[in-house]
N, C-alpha and C. Protein backbone atom coordinates (compact mmCIF):
# COMPACT_ATOMS: atom_id res chain seq x y z
N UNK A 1 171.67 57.78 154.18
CA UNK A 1 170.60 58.16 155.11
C UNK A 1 169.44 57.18 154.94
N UNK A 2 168.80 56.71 156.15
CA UNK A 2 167.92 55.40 156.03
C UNK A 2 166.42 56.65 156.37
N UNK A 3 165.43 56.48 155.31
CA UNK A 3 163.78 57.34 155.76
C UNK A 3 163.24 56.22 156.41
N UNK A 4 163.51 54.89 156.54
CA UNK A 4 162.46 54.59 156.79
C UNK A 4 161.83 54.53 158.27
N UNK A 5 162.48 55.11 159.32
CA UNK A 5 161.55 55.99 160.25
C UNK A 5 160.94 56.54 160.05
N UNK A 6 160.93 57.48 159.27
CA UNK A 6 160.05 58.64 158.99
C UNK A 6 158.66 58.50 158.27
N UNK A 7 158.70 57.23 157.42
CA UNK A 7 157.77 56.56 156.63
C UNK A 7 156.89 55.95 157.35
N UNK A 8 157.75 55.16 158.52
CA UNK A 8 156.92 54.62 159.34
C UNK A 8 155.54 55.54 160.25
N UNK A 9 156.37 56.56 160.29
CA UNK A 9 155.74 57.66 161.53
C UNK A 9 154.35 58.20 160.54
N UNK A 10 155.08 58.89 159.37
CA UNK A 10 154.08 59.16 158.64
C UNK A 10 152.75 57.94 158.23
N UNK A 11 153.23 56.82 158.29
CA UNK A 11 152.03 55.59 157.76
C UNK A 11 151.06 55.68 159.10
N UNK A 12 151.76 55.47 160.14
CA UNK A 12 150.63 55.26 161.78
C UNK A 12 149.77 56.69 161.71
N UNK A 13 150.33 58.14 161.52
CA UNK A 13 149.43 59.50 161.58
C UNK A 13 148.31 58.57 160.14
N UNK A 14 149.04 58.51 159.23
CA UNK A 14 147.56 58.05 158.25
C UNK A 14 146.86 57.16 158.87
N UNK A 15 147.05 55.95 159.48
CA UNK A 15 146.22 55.19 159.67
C UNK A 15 145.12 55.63 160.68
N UNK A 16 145.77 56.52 161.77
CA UNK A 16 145.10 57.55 162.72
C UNK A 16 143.86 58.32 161.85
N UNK A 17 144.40 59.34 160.84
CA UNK A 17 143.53 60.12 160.82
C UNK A 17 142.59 59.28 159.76
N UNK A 18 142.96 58.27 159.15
CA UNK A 18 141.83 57.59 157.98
C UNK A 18 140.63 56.82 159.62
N UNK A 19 141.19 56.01 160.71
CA UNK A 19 140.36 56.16 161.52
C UNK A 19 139.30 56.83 161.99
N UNK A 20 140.14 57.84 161.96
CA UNK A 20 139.00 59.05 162.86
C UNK A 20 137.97 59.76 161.61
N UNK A 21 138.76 59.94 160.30
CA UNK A 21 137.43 60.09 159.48
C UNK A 21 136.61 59.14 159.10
N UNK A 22 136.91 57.81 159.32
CA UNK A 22 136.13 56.92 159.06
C UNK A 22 134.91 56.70 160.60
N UNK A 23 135.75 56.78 161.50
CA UNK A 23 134.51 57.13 162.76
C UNK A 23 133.11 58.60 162.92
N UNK A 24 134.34 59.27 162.12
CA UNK A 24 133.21 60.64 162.30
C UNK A 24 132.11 60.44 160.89
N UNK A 25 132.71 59.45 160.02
CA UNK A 25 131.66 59.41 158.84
C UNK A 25 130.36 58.40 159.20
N UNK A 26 131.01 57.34 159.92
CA UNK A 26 129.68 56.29 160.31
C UNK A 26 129.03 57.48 161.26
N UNK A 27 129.41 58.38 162.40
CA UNK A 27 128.71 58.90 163.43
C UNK A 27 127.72 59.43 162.69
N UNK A 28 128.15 60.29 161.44
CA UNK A 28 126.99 61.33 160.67
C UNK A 28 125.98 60.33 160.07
N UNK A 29 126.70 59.19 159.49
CA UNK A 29 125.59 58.65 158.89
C UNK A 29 124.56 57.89 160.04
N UNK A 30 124.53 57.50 161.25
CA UNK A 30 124.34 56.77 162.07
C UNK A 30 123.03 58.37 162.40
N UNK A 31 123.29 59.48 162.79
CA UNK A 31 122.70 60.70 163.11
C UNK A 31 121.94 61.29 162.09
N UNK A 32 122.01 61.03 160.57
CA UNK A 32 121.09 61.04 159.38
C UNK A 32 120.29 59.97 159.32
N UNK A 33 120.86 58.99 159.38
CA UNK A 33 119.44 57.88 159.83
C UNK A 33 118.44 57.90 160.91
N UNK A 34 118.79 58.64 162.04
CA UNK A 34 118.15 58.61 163.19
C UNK A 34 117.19 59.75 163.14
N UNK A 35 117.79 61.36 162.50
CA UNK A 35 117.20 62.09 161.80
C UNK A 35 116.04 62.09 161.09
N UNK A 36 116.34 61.30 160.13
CA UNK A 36 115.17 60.79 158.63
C UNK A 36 113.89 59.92 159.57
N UNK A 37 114.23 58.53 160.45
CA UNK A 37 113.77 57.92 161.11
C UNK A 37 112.30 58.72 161.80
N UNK A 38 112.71 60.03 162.53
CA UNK A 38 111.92 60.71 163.27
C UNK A 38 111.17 61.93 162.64
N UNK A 39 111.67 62.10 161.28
CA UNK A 39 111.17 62.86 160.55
C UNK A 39 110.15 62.10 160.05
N UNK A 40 110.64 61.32 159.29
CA UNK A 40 109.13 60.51 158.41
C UNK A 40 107.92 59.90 159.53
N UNK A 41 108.59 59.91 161.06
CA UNK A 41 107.73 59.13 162.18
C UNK A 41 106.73 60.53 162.04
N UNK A 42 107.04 61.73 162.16
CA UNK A 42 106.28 63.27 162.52
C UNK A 42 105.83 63.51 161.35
N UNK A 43 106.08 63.28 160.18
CA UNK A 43 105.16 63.81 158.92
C UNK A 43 103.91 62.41 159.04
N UNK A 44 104.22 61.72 159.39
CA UNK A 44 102.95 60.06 159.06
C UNK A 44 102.01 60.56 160.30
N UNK A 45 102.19 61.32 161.59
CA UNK A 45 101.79 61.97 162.19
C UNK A 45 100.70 62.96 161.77
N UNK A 46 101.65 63.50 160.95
CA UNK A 46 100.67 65.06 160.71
C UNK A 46 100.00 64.69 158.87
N UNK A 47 100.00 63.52 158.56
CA UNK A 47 98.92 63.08 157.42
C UNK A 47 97.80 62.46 157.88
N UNK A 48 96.68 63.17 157.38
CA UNK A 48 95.25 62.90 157.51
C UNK A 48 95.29 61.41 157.54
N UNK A 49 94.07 60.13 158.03
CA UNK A 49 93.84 59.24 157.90
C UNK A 49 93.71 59.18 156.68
N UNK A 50 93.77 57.91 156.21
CA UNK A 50 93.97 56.98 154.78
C UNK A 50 92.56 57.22 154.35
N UNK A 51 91.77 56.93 155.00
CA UNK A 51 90.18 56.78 154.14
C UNK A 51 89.69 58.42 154.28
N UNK A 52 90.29 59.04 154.83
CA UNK A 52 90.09 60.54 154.75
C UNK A 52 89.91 61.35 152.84
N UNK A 53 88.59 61.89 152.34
CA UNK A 53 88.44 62.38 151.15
C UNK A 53 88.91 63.34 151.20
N UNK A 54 88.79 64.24 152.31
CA UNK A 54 89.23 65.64 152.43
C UNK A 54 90.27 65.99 152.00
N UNK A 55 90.95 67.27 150.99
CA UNK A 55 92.58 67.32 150.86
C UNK A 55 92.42 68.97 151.39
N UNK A 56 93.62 69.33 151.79
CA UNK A 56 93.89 70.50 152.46
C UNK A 56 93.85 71.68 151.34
């Protein structure tokens, strides 16, 4: 009996799904950067001016 069809079939599903988790991992990290980006833009926002003595 020859597997190596079956090896084959099974190697292309891996290469598939190592794809697709490798796409959905850049997407998150790509959406945590963009995240953080607009976060630190809205906190530099809501900090008093620099020469400001006053603290809350």
């Amino acid at each position: 009996m020859n597997y190596a069809p079956q090896f084959g079939v099974l190697a292309v599903l891996y290469v598939l799904v190592m794809a697709a988790l490798t796409g959905l991992a850049i997407y998150v990290l790509i959406l945590v950067i963009t995240f953080l980006r607009l976060r630190i833009a809205e906190m530099r926002r809501a900090a008093p001016p620099a020469g400001d003595s006053r603290r809350p």
